[in-house]
C-alpha atoms as a PDB file:
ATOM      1  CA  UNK A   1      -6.313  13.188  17.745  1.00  0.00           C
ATOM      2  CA  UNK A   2      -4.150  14.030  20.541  1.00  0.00           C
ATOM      3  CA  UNK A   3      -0.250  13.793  20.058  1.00  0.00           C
ATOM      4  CA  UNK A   4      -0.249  10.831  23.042  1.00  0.00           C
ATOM      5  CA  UNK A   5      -2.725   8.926  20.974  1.00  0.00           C
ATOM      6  CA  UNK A   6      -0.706   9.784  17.772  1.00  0.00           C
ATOM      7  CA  UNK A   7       2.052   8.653  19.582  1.00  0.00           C
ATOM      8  CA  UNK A   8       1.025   4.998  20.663  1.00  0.00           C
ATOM      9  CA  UNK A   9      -0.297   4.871  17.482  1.00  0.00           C
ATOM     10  CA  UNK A  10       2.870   5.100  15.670  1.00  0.00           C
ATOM     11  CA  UNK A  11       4.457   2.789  18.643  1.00  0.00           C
ATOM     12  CA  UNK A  12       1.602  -0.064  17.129  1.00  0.00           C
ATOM     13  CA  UNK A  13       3.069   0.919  13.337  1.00  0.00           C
ATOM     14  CA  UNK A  14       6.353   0.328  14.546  1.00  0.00           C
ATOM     15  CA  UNK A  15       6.023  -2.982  16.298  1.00  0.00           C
ATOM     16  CA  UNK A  16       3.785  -4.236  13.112  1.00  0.00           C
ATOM     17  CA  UNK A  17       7.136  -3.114  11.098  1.00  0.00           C
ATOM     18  CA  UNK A  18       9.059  -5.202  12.714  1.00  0.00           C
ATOM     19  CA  UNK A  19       6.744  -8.186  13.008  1.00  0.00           C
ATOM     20  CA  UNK A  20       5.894  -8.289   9.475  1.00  0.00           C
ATOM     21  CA  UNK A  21      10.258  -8.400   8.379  1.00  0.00           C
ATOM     22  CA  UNK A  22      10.445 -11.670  11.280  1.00  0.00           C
ATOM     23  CA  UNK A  23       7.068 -12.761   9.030  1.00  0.00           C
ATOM     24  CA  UNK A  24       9.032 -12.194   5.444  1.00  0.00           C
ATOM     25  CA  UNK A  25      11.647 -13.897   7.326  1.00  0.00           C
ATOM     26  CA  UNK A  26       9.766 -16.909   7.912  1.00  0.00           C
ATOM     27  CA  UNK A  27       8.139 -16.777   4.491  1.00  0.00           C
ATOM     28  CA  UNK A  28      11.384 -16.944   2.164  1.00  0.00           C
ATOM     29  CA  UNK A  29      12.573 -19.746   4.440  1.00  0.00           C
ATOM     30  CA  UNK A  30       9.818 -21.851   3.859  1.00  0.00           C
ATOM     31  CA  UNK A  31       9.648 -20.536  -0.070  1.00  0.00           C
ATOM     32  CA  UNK A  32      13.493 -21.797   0.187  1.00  0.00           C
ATOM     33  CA  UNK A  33      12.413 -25.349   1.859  1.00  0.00           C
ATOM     34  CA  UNK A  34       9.459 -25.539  -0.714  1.00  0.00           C
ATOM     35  CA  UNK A  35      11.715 -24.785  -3.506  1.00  0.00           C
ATOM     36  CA  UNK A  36      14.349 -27.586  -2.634  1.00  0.00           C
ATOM     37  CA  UNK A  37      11.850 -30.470  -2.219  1.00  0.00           C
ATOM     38  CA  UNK A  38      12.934 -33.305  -4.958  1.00  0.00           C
ATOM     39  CA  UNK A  39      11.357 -33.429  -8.190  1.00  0.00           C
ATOM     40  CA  UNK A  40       9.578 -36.373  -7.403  1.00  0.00           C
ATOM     41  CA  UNK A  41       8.061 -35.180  -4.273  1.00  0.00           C
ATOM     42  CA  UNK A  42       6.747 -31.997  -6.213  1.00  0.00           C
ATOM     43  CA  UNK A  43       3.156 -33.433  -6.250  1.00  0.00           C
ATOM     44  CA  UNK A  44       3.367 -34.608  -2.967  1.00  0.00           C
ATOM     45  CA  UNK A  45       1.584 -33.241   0.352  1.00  0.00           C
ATOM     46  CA  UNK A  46       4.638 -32.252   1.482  1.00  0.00           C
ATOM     47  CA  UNK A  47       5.139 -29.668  -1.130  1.00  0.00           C
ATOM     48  CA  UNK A  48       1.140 -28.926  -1.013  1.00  0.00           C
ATOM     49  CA  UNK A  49       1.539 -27.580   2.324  1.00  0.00           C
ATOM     50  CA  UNK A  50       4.919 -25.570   2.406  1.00  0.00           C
ATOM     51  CA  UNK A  51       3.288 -24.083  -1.029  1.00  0.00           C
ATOM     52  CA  UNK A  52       0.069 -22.810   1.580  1.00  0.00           C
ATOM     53  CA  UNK A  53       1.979 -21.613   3.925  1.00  0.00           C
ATOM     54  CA  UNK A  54       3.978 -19.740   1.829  1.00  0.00           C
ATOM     55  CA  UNK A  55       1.264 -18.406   0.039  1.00  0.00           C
ATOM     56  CA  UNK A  56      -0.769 -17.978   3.650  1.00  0.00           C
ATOM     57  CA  UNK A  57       2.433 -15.732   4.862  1.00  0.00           C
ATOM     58  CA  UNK A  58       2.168 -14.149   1.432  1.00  0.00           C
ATOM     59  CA  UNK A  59      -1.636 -12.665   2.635  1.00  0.00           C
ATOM     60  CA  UNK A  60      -0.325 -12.204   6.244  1.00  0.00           C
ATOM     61  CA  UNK A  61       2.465  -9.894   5.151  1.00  0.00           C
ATOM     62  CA  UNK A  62       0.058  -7.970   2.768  1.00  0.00           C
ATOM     63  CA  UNK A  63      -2.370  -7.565   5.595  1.00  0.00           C
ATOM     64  CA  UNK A  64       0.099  -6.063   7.783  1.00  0.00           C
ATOM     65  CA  UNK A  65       1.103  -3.542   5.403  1.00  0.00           C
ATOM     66  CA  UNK A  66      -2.727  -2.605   4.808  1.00  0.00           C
ATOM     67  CA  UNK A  67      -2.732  -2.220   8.578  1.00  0.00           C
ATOM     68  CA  UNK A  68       0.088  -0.124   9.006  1.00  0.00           C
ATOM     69  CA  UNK A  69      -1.219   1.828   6.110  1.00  0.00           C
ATOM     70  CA  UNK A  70      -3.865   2.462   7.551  1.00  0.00           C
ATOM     71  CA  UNK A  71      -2.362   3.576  11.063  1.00  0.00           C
ATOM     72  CA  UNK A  72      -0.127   5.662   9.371  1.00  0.00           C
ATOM     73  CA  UNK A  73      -3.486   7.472   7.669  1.00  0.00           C
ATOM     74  CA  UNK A  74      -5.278   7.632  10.859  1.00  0.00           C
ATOM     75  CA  UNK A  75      -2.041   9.736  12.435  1.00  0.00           C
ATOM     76  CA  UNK A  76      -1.774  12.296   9.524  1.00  0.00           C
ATOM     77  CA  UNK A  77      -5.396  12.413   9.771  1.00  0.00           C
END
């Protein structure tokens, strides 16, 4: 690989840095909005669905890392 292709390469790594922080951002916001729903409301759709989208930002996060990983392998390489 070239060092212009290694180069735009890394530029993709970066952004997906910085995209998956705003995503953990997101993530312990909603884990904080989940986590302060009332006791009674625990069972309740409400917390059903912050609960998956905490958990869905979970994977997303993961994902990211994998992919920048795998950029990161791909430069060396």
């Amino acid at each position: 690989m070239n060092r212009e292709r290694r180069k735009k390469l890394q530029s993709i790594a970066d952004q997906l840095g910085e995209l998956k922080e705003s995503l953990e951002e997101l993530q312990e916001e909603e884990a904080e909005n989940r986590d302060n729903i009332p006791e009674n409301l625990m069972n309740s759709g409400l917390y059903e669905r912050a609960d998956e989208a905490v958990s869905k930002m979970e994977d997303a996060v993961f994902y990211i890392e994998d992919a920048i990983s795998n950029i990161e392998s791909a430069i060396e390489g």
